[in-house]
PDB file of N, CA and C in Angstrom:
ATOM      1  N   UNK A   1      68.588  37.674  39.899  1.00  0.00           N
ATOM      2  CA  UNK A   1      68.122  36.985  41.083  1.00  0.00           C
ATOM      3  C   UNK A   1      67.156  37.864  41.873  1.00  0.00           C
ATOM      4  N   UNK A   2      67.846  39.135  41.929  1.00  0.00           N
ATOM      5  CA  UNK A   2      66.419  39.931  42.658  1.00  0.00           C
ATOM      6  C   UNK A   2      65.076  40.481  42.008  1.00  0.00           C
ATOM      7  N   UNK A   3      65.261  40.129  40.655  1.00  0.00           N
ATOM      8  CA  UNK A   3      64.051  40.255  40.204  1.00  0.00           C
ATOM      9  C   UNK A   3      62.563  39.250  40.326  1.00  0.00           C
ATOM     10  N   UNK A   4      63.503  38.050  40.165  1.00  0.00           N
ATOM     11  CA  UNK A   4      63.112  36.616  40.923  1.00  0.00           C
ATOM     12  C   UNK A   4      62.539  36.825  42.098  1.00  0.00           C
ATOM     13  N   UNK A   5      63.245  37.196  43.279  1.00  0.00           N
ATOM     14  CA  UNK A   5      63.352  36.856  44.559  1.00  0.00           C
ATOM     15  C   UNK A   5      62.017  37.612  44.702  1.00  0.00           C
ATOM     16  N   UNK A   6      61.846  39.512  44.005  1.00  0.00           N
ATOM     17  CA  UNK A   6      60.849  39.980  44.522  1.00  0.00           C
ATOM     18  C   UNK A   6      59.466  39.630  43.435  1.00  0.00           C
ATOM     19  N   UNK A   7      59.279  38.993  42.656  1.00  0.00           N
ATOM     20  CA  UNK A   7      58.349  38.038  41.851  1.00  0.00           C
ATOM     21  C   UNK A   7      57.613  37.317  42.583  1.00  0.00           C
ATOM     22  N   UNK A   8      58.475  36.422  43.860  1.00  0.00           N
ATOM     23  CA  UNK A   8      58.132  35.792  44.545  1.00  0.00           C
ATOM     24  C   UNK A   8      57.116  35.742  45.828  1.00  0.00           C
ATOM     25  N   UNK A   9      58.101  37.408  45.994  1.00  0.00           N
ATOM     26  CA  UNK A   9      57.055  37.964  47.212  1.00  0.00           C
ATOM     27  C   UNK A   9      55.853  38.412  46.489  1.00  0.00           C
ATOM     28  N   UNK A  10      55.606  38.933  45.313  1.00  0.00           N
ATOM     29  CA  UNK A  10      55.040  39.376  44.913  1.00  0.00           C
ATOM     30  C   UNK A  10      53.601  38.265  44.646  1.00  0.00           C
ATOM     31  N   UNK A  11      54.001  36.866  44.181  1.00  0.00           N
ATOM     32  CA  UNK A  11      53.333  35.645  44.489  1.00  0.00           C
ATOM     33  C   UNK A  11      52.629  35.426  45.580  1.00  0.00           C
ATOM     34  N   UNK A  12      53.743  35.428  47.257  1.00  0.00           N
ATOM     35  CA  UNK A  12      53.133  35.624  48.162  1.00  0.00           C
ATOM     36  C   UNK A  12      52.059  36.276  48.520  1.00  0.00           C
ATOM     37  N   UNK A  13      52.191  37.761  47.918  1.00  0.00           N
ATOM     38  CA  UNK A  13      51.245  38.613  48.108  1.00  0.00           C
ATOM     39  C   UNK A  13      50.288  38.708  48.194  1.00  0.00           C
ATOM     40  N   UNK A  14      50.038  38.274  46.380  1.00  0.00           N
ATOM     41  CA  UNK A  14      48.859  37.704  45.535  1.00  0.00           C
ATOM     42  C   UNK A  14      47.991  36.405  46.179  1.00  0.00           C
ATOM     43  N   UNK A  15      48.924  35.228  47.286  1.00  0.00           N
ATOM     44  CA  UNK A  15      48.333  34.322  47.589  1.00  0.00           C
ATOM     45  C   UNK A  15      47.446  35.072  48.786  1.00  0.00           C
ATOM     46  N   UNK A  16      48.007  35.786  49.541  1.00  0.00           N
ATOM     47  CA  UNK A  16      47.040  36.574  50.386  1.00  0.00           C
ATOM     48  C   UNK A  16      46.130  37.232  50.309  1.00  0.00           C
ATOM     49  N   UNK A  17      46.454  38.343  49.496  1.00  0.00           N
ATOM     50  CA  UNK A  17      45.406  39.233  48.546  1.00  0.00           C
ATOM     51  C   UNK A  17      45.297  39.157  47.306  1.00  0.00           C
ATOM     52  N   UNK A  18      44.480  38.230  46.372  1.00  0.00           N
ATOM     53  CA  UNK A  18      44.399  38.169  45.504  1.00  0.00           C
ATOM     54  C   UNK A  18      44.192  39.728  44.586  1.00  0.00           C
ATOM     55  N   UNK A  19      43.463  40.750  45.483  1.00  0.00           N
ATOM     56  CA  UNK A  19      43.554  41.951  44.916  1.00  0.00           C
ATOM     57  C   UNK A  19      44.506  42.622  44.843  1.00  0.00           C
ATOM     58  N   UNK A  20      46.136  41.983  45.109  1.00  0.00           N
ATOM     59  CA  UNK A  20      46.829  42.958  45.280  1.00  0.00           C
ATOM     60  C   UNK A  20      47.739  44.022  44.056  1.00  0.00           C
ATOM     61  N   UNK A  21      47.535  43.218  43.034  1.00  0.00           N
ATOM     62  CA  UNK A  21      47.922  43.845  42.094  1.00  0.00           C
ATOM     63  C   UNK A  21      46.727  43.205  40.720  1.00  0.00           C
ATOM     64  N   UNK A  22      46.517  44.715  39.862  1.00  0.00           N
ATOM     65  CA  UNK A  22      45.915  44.510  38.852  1.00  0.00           C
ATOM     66  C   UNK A  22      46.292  44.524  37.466  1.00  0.00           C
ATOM     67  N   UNK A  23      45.632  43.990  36.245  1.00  0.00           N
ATOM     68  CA  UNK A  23      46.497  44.064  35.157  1.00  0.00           C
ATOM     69  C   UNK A  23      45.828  44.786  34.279  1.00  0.00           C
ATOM     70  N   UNK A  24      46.268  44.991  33.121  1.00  0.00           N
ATOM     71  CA  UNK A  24      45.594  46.223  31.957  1.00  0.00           C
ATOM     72  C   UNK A  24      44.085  44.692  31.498  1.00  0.00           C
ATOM     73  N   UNK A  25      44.581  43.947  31.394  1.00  0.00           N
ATOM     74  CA  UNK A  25      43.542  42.811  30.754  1.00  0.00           C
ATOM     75  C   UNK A  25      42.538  42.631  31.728  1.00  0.00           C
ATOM     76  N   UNK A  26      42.848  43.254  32.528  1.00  0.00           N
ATOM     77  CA  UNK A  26      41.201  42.425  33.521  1.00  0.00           C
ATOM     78  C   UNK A  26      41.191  41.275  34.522  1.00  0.00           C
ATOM     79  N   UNK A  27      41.845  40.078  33.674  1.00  0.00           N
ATOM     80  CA  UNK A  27      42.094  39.024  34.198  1.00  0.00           C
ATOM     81  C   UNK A  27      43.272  38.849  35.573  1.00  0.00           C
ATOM     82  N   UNK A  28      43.226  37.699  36.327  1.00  0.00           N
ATOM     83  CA  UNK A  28      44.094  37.549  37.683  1.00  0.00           C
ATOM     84  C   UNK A  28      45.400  37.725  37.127  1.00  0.00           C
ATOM     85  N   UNK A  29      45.726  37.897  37.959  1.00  0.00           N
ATOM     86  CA  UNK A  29      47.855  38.208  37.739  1.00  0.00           C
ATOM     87  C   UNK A  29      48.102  37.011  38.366  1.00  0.00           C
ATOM     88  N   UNK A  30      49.003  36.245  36.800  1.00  0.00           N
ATOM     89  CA  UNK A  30      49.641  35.253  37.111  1.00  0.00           C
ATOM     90  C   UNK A  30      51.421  35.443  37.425  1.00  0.00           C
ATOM     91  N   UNK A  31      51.581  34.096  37.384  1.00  0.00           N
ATOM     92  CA  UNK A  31      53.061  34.427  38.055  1.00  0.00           C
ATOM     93  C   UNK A  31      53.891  34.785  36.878  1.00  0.00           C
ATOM     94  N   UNK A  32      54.064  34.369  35.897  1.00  0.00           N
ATOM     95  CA  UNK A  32      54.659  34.888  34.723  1.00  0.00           C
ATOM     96  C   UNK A  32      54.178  36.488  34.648  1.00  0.00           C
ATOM     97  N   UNK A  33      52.957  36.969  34.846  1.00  0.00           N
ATOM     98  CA  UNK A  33      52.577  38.365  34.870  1.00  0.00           C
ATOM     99  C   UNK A  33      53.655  39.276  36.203  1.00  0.00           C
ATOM    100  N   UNK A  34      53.760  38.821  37.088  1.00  0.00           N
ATOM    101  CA  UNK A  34      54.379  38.834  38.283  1.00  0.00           C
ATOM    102  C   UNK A  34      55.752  39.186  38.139  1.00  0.00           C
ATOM    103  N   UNK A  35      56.202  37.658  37.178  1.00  0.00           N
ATOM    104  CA  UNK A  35      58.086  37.877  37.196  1.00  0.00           C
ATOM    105  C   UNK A  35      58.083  39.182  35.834  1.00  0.00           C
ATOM    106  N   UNK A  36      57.900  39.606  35.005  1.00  0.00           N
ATOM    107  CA  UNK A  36      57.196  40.712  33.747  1.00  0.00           C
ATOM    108  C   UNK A  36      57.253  41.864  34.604  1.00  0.00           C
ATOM    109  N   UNK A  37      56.112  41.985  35.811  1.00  0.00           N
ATOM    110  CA  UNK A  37      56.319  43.057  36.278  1.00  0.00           C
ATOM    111  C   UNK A  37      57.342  43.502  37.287  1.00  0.00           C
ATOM    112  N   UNK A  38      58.397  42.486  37.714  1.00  0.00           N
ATOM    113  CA  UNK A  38      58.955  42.825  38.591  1.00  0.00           C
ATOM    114  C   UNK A  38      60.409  43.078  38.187  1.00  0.00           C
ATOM    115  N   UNK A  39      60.723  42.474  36.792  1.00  0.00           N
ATOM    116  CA  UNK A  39      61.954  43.316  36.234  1.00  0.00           C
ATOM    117  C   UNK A  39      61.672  44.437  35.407  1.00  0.00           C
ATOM    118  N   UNK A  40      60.183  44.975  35.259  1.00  0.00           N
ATOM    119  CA  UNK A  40      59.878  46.459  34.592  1.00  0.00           C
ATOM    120  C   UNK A  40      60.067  47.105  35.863  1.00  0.00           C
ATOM    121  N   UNK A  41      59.936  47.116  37.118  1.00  0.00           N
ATOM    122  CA  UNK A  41      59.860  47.577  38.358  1.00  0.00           C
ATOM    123  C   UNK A  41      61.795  48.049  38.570  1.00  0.00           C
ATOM    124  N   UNK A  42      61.867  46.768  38.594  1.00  0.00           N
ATOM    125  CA  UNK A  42      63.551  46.449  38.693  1.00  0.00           C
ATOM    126  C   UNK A  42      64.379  47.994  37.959  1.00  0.00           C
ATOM    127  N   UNK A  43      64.140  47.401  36.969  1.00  0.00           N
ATOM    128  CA  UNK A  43      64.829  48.299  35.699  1.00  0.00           C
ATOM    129  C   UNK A  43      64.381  49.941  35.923  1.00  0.00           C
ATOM    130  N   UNK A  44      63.472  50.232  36.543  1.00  0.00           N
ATOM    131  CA  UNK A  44      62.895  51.408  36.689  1.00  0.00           C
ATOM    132  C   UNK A  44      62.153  51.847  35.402  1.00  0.00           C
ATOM    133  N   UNK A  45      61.744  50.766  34.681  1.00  0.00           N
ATOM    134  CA  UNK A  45      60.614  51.079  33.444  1.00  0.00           C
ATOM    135  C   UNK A  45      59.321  51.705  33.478  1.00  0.00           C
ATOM    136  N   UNK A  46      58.823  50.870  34.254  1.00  0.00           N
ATOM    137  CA  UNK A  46      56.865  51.085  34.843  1.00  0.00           C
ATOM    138  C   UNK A  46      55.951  51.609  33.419  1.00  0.00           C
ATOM    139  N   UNK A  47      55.860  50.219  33.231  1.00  0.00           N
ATOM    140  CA  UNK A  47      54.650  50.260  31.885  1.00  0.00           C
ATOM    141  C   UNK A  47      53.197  50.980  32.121  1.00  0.00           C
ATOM    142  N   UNK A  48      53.087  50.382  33.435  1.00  0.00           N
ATOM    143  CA  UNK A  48      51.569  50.712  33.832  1.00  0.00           C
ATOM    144  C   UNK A  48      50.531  49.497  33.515  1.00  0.00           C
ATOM    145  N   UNK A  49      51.390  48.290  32.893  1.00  0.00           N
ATOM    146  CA  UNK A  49      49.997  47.526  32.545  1.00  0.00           C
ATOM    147  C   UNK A  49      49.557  46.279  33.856  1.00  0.00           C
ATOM    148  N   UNK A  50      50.639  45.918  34.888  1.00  0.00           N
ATOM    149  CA  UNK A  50      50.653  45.663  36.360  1.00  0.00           C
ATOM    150  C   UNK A  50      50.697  46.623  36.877  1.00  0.00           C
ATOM    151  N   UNK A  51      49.546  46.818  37.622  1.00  0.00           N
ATOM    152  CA  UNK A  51      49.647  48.130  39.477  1.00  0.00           C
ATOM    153  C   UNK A  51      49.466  47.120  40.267  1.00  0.00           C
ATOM    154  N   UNK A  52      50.089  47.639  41.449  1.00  0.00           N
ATOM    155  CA  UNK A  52      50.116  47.104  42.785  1.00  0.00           C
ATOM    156  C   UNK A  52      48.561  47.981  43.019  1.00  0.00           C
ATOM    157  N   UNK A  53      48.092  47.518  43.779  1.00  0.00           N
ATOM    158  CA  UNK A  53      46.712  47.978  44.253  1.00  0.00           C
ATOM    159  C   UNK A  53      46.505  48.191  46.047  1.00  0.00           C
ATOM    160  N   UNK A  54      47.375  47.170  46.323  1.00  0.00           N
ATOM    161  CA  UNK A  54      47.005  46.871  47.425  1.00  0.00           C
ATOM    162  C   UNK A  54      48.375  47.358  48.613  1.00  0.00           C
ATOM    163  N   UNK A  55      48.081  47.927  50.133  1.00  0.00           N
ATOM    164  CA  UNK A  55      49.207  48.606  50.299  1.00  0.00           C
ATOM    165  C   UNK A  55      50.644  48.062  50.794  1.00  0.00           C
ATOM    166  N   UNK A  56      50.586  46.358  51.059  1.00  0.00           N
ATOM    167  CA  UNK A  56      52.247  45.772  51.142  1.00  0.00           C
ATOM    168  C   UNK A  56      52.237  46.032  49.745  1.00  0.00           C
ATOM    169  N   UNK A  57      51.458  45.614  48.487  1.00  0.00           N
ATOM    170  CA  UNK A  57      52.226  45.072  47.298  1.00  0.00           C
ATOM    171  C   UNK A  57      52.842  46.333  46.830  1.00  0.00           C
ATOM    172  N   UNK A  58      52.004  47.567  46.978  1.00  0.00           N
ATOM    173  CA  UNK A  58      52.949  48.994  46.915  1.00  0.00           C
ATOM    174  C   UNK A  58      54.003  49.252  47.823  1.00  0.00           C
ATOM    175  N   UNK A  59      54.379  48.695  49.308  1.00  0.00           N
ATOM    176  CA  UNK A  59      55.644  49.224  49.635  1.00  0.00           C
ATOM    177  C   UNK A  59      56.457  47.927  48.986  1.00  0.00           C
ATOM    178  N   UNK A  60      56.144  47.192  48.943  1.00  0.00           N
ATOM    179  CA  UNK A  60      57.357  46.405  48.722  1.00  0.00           C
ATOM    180  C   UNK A  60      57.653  46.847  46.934  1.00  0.00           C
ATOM    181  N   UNK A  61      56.869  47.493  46.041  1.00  0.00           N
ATOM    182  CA  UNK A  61      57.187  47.577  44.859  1.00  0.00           C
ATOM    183  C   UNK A  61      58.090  49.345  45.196  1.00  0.00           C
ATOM    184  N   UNK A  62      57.926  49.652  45.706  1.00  0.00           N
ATOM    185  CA  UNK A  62      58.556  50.880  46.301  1.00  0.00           C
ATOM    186  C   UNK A  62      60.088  50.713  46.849  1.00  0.00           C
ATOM    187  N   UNK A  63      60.300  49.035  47.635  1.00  0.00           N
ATOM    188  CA  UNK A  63      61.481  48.931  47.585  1.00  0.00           C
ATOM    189  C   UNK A  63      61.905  48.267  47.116  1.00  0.00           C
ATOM    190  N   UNK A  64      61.527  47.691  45.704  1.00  0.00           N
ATOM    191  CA  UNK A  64      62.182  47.144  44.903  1.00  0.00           C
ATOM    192  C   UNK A  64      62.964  48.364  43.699  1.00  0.00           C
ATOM    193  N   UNK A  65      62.069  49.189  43.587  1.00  0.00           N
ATOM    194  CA  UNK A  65      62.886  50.479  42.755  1.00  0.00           C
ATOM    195  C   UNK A  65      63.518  51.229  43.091  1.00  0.00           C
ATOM    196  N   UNK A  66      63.625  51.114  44.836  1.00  0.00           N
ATOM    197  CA  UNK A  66      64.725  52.117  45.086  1.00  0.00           C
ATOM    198  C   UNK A  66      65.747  50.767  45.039  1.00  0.00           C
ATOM    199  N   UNK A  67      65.684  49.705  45.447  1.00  0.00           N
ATOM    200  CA  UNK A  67      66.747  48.973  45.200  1.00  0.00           C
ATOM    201  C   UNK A  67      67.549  48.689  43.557  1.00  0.00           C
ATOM    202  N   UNK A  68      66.348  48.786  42.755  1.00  0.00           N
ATOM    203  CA  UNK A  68      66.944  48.929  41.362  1.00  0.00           C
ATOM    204  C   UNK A  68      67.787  50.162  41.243  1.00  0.00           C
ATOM    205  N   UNK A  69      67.298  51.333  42.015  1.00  0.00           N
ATOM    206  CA  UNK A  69      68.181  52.319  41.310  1.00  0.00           C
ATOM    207  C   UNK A  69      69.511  52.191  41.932  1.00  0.00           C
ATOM    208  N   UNK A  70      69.461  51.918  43.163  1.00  0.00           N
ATOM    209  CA  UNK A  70      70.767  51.723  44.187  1.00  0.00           C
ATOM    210  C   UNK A  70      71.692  50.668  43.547  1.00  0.00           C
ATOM    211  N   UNK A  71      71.337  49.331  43.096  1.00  0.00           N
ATOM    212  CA  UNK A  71      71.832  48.431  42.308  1.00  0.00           C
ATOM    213  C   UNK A  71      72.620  49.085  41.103  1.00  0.00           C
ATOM    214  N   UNK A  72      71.854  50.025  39.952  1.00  0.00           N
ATOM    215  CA  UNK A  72      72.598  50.303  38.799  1.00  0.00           C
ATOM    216  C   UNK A  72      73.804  51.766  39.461  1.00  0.00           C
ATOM    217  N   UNK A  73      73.485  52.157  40.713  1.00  0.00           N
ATOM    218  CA  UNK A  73      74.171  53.246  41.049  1.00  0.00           C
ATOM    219  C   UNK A  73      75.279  52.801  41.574  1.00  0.00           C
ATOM    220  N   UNK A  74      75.902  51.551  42.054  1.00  0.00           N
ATOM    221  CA  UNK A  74      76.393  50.887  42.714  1.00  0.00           C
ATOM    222  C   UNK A  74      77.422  50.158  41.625  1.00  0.00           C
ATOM    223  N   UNK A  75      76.961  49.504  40.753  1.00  0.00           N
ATOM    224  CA  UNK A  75      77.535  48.873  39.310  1.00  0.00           C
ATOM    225  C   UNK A  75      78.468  49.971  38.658  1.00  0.00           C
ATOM    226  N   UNK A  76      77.706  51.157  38.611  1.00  0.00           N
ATOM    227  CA  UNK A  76      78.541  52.234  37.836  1.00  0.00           C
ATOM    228  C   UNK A  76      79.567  52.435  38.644  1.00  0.00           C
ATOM    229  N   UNK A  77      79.291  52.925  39.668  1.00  0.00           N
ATOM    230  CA  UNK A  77      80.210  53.630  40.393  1.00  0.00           C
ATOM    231  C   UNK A  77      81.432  52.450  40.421  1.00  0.00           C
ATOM    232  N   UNK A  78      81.101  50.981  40.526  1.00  0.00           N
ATOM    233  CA  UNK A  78      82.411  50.126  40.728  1.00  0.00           C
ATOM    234  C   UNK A  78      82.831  49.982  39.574  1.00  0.00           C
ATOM    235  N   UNK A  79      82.306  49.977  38.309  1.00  0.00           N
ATOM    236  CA  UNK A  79      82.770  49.917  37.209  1.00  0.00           C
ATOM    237  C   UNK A  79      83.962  51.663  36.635  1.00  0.00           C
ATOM    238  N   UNK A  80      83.277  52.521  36.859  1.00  0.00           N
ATOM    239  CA  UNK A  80      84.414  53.819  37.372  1.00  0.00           C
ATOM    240  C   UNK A  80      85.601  53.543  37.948  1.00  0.00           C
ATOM    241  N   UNK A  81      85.148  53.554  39.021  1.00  0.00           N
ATOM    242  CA  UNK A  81      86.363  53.166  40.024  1.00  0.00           C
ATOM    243  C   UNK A  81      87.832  51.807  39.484  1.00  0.00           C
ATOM    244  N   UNK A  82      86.775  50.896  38.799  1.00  0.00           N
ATOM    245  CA  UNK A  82      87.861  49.956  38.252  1.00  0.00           C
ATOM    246  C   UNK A  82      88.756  50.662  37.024  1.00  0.00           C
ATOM    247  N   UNK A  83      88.129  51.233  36.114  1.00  0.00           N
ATOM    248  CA  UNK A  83      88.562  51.405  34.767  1.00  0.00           C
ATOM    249  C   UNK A  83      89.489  52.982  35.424  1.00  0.00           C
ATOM    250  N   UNK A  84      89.550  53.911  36.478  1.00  0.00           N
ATOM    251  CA  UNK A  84      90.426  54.707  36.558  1.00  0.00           C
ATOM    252  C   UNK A  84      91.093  54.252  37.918  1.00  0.00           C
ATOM    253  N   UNK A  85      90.906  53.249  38.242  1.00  0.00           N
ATOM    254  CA  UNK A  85      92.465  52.053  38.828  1.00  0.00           C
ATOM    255  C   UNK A  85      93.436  52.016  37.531  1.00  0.00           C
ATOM    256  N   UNK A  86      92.671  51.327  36.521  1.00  0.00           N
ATOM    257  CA  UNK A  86      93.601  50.699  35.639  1.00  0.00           C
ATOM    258  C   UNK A  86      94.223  51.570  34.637  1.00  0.00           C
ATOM    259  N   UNK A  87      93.845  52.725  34.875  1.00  0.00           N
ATOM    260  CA  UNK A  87      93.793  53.840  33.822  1.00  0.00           C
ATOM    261  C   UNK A  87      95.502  54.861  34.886  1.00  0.00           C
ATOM    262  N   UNK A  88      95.196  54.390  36.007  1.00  0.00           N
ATOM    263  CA  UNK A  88      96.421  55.572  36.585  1.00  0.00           C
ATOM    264  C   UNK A  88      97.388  54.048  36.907  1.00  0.00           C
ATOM    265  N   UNK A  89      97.293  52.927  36.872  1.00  0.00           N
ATOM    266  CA  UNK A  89      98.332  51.489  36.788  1.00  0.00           C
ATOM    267  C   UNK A  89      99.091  51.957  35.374  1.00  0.00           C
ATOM    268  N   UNK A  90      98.188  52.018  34.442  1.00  0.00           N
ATOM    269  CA  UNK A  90      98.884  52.477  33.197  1.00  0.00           C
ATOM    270  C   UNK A  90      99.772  53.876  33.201  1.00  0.00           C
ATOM    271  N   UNK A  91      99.222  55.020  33.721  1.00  0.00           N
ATOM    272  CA  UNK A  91     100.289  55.878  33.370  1.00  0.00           C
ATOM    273  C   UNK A  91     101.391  56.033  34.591  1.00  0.00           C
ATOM    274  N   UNK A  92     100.986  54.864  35.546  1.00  0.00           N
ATOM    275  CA  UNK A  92     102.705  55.059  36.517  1.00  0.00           C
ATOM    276  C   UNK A  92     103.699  53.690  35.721  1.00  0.00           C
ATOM    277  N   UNK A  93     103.283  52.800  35.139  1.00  0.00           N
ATOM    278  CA  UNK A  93     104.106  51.602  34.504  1.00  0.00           C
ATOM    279  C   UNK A  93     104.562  52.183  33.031  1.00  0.00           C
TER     280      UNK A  93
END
């Protein structure tokens, strides 16, 4: 969903500044180019073949990767926390 959500803004963006992000092809960044780059963003991949160019479409791509990393840092840590719940349930039963 938040890859979506920031795709969207990222749409927005583009409706404002069409310069705001560029692609390896030359051609306009469509929205399928958009949702592509915003779960490589997400994931903390960064191909390089979408740049933000322009300076909202760089902060907001700035907090979309700290939110990706906070997201998978967040997953782990509750996924830890569950499996040595169930891990000290087991050795008091």
């Amino acid at each position: 969903m938040a890859g979506l959500a920031f795709a969207v803004l990222y749409g927005v963006i583009t409706n404002l500044r069409p310069d705001a992000f560029s692609n390896s092809s030359g051609s306009p960044t469509s929205f399928p180019d958009l949702v592509y780059f915003s779960f490589v963003t997400l994931m903390t991949i960064g191909f390089g073949d979408v740049t933000p160019t322009g300076p909202f479409a760089r902060a907001f791509v700035i907090t979309e990767g700290l939110f990706g990393i906070m997201f998978t840092t967040i997953v782990m840590a509750s996924l830890v926390a569950a499996y040595l719940q169930q891990r000290e349930r087991e050795t008091r039963g």
